[in-house]
Protein backbone atom coordinates (compact mmCIF):
# COMPACT_ATOMS: atom_id res chain seq x y z
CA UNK A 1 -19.30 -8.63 -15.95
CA UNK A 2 -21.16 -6.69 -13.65
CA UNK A 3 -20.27 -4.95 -9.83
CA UNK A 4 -22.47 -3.73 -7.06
CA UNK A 5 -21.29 -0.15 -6.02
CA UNK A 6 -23.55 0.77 -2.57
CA UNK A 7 -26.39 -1.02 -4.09
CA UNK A 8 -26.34 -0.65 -7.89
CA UNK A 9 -25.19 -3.01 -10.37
CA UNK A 10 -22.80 -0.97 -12.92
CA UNK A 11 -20.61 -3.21 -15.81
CA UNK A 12 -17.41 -3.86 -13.51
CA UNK A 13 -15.37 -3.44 -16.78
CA UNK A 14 -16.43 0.26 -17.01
CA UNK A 15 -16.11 1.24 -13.58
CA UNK A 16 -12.34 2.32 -13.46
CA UNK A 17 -13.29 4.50 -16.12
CA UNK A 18 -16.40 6.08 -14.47
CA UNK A 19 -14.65 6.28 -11.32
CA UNK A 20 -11.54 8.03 -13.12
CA UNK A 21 -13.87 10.56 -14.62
CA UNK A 22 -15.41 11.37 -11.36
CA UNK A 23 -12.45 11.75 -9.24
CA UNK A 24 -11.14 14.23 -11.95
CA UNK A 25 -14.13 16.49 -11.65
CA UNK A 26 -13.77 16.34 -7.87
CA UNK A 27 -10.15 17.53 -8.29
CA UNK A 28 -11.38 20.18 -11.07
CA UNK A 29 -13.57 21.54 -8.28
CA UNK A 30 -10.86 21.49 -5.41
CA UNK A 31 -8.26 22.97 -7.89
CA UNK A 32 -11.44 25.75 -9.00
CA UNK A 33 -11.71 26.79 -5.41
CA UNK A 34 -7.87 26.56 -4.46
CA UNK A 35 -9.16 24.96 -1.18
CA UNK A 36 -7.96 21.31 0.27
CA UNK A 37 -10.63 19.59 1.83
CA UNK A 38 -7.76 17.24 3.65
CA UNK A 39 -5.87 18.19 6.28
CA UNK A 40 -2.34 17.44 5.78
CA UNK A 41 0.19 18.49 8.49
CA UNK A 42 4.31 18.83 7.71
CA UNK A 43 5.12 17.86 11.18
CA UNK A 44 8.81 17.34 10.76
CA UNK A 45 9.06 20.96 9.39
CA UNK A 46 7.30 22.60 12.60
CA UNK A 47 9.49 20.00 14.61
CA UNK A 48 12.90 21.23 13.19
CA UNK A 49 11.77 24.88 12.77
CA UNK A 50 11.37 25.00 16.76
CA UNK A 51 13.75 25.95 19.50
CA UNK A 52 13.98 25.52 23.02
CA UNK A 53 11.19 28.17 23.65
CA UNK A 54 9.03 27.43 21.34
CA UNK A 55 9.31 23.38 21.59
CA UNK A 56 6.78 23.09 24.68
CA UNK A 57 4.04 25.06 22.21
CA UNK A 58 4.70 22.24 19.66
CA UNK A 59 4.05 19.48 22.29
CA UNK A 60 1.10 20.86 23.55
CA UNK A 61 -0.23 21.08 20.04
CA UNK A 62 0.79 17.27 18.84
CA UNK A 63 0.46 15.57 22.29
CA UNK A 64 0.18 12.43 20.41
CA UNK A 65 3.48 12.55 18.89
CA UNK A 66 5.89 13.20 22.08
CA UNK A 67 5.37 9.89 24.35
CA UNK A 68 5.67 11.36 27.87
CA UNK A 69 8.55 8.69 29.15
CA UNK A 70 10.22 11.12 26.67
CA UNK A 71 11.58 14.46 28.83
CA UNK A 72 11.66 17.45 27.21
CA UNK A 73 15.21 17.83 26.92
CA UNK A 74 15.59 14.63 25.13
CA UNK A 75 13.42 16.24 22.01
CA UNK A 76 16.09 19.41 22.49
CA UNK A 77 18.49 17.09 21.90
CA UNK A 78 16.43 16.18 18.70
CA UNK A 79 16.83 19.11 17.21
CA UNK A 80 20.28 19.47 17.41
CA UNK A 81 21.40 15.59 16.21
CA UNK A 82 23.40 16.15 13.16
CA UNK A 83 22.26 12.76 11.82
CA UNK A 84 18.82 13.69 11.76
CA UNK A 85 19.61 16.94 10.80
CA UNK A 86 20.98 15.62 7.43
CA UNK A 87 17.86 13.37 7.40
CA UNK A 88 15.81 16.25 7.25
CA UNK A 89 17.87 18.66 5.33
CA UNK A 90 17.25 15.56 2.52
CA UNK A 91 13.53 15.27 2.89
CA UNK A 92 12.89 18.83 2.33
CA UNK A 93 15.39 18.50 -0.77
CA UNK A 94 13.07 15.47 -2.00
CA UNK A 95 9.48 16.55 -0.73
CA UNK A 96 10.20 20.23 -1.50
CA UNK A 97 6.83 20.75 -3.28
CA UNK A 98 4.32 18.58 -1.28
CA UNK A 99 1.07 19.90 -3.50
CA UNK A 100 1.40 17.13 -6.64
CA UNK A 101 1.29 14.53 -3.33
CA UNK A 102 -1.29 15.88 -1.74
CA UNK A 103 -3.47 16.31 -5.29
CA UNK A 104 -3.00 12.28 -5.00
CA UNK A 105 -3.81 11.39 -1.13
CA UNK A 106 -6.72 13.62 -2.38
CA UNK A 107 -7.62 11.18 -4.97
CA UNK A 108 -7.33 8.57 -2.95
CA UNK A 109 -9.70 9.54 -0.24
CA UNK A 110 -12.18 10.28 -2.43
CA UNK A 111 -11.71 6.99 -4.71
CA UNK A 112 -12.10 5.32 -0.87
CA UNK A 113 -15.51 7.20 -0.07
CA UNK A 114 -17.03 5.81 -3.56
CA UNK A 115 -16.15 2.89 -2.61
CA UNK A 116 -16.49 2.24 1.30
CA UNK A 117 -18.90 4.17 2.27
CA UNK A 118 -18.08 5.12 5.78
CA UNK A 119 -15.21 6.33 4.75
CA UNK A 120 -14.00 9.62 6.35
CA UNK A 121 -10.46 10.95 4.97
CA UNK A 122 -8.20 11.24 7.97
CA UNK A 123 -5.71 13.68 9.31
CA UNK A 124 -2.62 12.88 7.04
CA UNK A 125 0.58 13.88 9.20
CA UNK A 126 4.09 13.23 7.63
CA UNK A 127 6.90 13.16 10.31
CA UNK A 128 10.46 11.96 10.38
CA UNK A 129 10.79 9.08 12.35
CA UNK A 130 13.45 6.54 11.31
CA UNK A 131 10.46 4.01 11.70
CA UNK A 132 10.91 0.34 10.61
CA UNK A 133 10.35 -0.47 6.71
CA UNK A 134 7.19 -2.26 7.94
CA UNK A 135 5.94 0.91 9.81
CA UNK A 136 6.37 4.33 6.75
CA UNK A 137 2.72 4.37 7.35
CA UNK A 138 0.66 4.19 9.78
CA UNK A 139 -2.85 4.35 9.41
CA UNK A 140 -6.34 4.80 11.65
CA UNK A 141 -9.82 5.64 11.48
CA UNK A 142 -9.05 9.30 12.40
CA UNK A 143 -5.07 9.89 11.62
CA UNK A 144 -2.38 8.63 8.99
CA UNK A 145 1.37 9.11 9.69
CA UNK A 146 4.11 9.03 6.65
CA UNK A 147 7.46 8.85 7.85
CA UNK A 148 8.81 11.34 4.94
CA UNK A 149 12.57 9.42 5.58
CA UNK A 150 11.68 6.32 4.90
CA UNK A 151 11.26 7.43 0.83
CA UNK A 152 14.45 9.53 0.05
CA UNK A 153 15.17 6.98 -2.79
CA UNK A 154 16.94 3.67 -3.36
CA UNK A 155 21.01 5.74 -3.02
CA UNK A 156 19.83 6.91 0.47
CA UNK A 157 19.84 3.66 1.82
CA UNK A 158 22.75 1.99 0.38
CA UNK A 159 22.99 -0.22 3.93
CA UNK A 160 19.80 -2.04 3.02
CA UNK A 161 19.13 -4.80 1.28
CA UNK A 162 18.42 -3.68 -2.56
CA UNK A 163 15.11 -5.93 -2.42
CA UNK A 164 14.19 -3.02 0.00
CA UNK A 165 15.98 -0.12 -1.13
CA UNK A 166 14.23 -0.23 -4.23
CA UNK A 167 10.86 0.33 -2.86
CA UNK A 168 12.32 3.52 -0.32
CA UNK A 169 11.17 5.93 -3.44
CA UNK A 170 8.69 8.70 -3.30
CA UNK A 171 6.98 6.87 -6.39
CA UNK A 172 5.64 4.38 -3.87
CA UNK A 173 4.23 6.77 -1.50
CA UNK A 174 0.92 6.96 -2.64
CA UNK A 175 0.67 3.09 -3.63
CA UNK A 176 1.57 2.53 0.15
CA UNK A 177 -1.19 4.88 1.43
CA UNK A 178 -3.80 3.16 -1.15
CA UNK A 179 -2.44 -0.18 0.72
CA UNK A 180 -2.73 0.89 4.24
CA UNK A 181 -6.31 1.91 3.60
CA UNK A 182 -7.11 -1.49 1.87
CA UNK A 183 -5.26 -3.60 4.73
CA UNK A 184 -7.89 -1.84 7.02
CA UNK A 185 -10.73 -3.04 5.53
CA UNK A 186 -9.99 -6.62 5.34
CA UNK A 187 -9.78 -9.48 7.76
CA UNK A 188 -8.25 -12.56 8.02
CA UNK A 189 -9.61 -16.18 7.43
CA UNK A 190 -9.54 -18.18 9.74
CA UNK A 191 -8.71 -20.95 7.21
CA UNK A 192 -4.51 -21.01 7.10
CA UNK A 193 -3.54 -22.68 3.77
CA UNK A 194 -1.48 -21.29 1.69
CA UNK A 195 -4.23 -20.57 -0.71
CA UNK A 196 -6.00 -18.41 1.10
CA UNK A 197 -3.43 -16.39 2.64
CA UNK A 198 -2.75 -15.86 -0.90
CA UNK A 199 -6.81 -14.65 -1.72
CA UNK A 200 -6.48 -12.61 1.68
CA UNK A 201 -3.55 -10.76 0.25
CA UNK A 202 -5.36 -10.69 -3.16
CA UNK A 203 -8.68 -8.92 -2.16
CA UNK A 204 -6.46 -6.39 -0.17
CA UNK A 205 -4.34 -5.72 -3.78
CA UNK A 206 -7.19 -5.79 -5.82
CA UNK A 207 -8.97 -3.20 -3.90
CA UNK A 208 -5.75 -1.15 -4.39
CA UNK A 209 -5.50 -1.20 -7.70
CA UNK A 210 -9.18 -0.03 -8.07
CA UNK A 211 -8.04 2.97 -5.07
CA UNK A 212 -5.05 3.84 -7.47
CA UNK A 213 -6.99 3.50 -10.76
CA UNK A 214 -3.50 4.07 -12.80
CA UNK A 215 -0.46 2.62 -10.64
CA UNK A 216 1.68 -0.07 -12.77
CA UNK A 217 2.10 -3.25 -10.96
CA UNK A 218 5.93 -2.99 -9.63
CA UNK A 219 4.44 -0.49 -7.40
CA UNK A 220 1.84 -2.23 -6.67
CA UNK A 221 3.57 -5.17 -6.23
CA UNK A 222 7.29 -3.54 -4.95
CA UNK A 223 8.90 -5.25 -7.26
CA UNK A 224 10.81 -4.39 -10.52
CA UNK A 225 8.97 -4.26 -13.82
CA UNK A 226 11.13 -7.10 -15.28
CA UNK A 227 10.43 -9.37 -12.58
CA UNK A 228 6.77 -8.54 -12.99
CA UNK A 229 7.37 -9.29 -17.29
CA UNK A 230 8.78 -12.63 -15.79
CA UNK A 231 5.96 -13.28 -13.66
CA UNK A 232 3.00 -12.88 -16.32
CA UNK A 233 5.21 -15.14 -18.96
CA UNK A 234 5.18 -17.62 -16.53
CA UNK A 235 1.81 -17.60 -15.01
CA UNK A 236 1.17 -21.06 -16.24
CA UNK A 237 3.98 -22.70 -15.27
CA UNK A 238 4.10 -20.87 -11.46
CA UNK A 239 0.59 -22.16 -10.94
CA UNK A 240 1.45 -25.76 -12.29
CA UNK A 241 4.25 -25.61 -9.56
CA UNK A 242 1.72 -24.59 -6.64
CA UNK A 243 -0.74 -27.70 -8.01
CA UNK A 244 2.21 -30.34 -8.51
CA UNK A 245 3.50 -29.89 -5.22
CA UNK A 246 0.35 -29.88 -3.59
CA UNK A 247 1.07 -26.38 -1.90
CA UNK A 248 -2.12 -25.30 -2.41
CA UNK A 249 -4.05 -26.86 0.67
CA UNK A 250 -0.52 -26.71 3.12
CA UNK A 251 -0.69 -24.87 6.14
CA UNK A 252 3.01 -24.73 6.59
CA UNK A 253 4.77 -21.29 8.13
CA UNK A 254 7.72 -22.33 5.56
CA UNK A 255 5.88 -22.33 2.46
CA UNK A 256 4.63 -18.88 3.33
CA UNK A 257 7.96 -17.45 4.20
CA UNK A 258 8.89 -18.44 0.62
CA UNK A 259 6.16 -17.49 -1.18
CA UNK A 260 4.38 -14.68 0.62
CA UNK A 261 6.87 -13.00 3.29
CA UNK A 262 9.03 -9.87 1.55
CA UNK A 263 11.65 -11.16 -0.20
CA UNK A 264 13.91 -10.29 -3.18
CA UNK A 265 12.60 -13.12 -4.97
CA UNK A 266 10.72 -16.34 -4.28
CA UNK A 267 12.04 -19.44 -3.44
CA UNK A 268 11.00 -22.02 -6.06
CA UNK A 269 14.18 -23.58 -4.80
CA UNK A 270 15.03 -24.20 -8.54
CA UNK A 271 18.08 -21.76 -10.61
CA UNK A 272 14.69 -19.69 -11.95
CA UNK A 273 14.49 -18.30 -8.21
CA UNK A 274 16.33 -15.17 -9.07
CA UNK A 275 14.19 -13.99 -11.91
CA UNK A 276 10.90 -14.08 -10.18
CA UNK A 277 9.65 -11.33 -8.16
CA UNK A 278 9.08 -12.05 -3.83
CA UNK A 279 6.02 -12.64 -2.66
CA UNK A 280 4.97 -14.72 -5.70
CA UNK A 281 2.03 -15.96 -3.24
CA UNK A 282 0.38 -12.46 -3.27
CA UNK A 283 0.51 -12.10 -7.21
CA UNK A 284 -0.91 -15.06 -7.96
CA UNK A 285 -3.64 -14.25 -4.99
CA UNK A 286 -4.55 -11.21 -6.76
CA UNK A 287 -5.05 -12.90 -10.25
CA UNK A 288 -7.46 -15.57 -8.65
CA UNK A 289 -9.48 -12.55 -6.97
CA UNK A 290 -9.13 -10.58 -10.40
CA UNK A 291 -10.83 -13.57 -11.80
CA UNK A 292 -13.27 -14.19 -9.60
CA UNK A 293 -14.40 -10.26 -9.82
CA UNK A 294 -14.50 -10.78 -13.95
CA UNK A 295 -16.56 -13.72 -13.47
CA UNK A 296 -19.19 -12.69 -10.78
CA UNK A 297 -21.71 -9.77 -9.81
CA UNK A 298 -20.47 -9.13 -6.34
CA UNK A 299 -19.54 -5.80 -4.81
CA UNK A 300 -16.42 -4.91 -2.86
CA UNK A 301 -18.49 -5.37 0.46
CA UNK A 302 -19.09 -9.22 -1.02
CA UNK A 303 -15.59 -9.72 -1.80
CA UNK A 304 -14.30 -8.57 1.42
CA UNK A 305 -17.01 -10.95 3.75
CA UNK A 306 -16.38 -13.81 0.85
CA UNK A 307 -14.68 -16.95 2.48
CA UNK A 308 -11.41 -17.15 0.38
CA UNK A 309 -11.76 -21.09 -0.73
CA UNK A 310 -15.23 -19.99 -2.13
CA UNK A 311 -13.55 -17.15 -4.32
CA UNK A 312 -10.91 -19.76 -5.49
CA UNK A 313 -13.92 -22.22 -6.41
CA UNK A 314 -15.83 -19.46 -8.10
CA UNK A 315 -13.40 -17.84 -9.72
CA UNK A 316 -12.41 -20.36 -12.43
CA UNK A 317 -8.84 -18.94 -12.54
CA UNK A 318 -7.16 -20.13 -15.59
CA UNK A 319 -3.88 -18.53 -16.08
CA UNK A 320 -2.38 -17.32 -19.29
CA UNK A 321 -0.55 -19.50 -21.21
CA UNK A 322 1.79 -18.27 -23.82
């Protein structure tokens, strides 16, 4: 099978390879030079390393970051919370050499320019800000905020559900930031069955797979790897469930919450529930796309502007049977 990469056609089975190769030499020539051609800022150590003289410096510096209904004394009061004091005292324990992360946000940008074009690597700003599990990153055209606290590890947040707990780990960092930058670059069809919210969430884990070239798929999936073992044994019988029941073609909100919305498992609604991994929707969206990119010569730009149904019809998904 064959992939067009800004115009060429290369064999679509060697191009994580190629692509490996040439992100390596790109790092061998950042590491030769000992420069970093990304600008990454440690904003919650300048934040907690400031006073009340020096604080107004700070906020004329990162504007952006201190919303102005905010008065200044309020962000004095910041400084000395003794909850967020801990918080902090923890991230530096846990991100106390950044460079290893910033080697792979490297990678990433790079792996992003080869293969969107108009890609320009933005301002990467890591912060503390107790932000909703939803919100650890943030991402624009121009600047990308990590919220360092919201990956301390699964102990950290013993409060949470474990379903989300688990995926509060610095080892999903970078899958997260390959995510964010895929969400970006594709849209919503307007078609809502259940099928193709399931493609739309495919194409966008597809293309961050390629972005992470090695990442195993409980990251990429924020799941555990036996539930993932589960889910490829029983590809065959979790599509024969979607087809049986005619889910397929539905455009109900509920089937969606129970196979797409996070979740520490999906809801089959039979005593197999707990075994299977949440979001079951999105896994077996990627496969179709997977599928449909092993079975066509279409580039990434194709795949994105491709009407979902029309990757499910041309993908002649088949899934494994054991």
């Amino acid at each position: 099978m064959k992939c067009k990469i800004n115009g060429f056609m290369i064999d679509y089975k060697i191009f994580n390879v190629i692509l490996f190769i040439f992100l390596l030499n790109i790092l061998g020539c950042f590491q030769e030079k000992q420069t970093h051609s990304i600008d990454i800022v440690r904003f919650e150590k300048e934040f907690y390393s400031s006073n009340e003289q020096t604080l107004p410096v700070l906020i004329n510096k990162y504007p952006y970051l201190f919303p102005k209904e905010y008065h200044l004394s309020i962000w004095n009061q910041f400084l000395k919370d003794s909850v967020k004091l801990e918080i902090y005292k923890e991230t530096l324990k846990v991100f106390q050499n950044f460079d290893s992360i910033s080697n792979e946000i490297q990678l990433i940008f790079e792996n992003s320019k080869v293969i969107f074009p108009k890609f320009k690597s933005p301002k990467v700003i890591t912060l503390n800000s107790q932000s909703e599990y939803s919100n650890r990153i943030i991402y624009s055209d121009s600047l990308l905020f990590i919220s360092l606290d919201s990956y301390l590890g699964e102990n950290y947040y013993k409060s949470l559900p474990k379903y989300i707990s688990q995926n509060m780990n610095k080892v999903f960092l970078i899958n997260d930031l390959a995510l964010k930058i895929s969400e970006n670059h594709v849209k919503k069809d307007l078609d809502r069955t259940l099928l193709s919210e399931m493609i739309y969430y495919g194409k966008i884990l597809f293309i961050n797979k390629l972005l992470l070239l090695k990442s195993e798929d409980y990251l990429l999936f924020h799941t555990s790897k036996d539930k993932i073992h589960w889910a490829n044994n029983n590809e065959n019988n979790i599509w024969a469930f979607f087809v049986e029941n005619e889910y397929l073609f539905n455009t109900s909100d509920d089937l969606k919450l129970r196979f797409i919305s996070i979740a520490p498992y999906s809801k089959f609604n039979l005593d197999i529930d707990k075994y299977s991994p949440g979001s079951i929707g999105k896994w077996l969206g990627y496969k179709i796309v997977n599928s449909y990119m092993i079975n066509t010569n279409v580039s990434i730009d194709e795949l994105i502007k491709m009407d979902n149904y029309k990757i499910f019809k041309k993908s002649n998904y088949k899934p494994k049977k054991l």
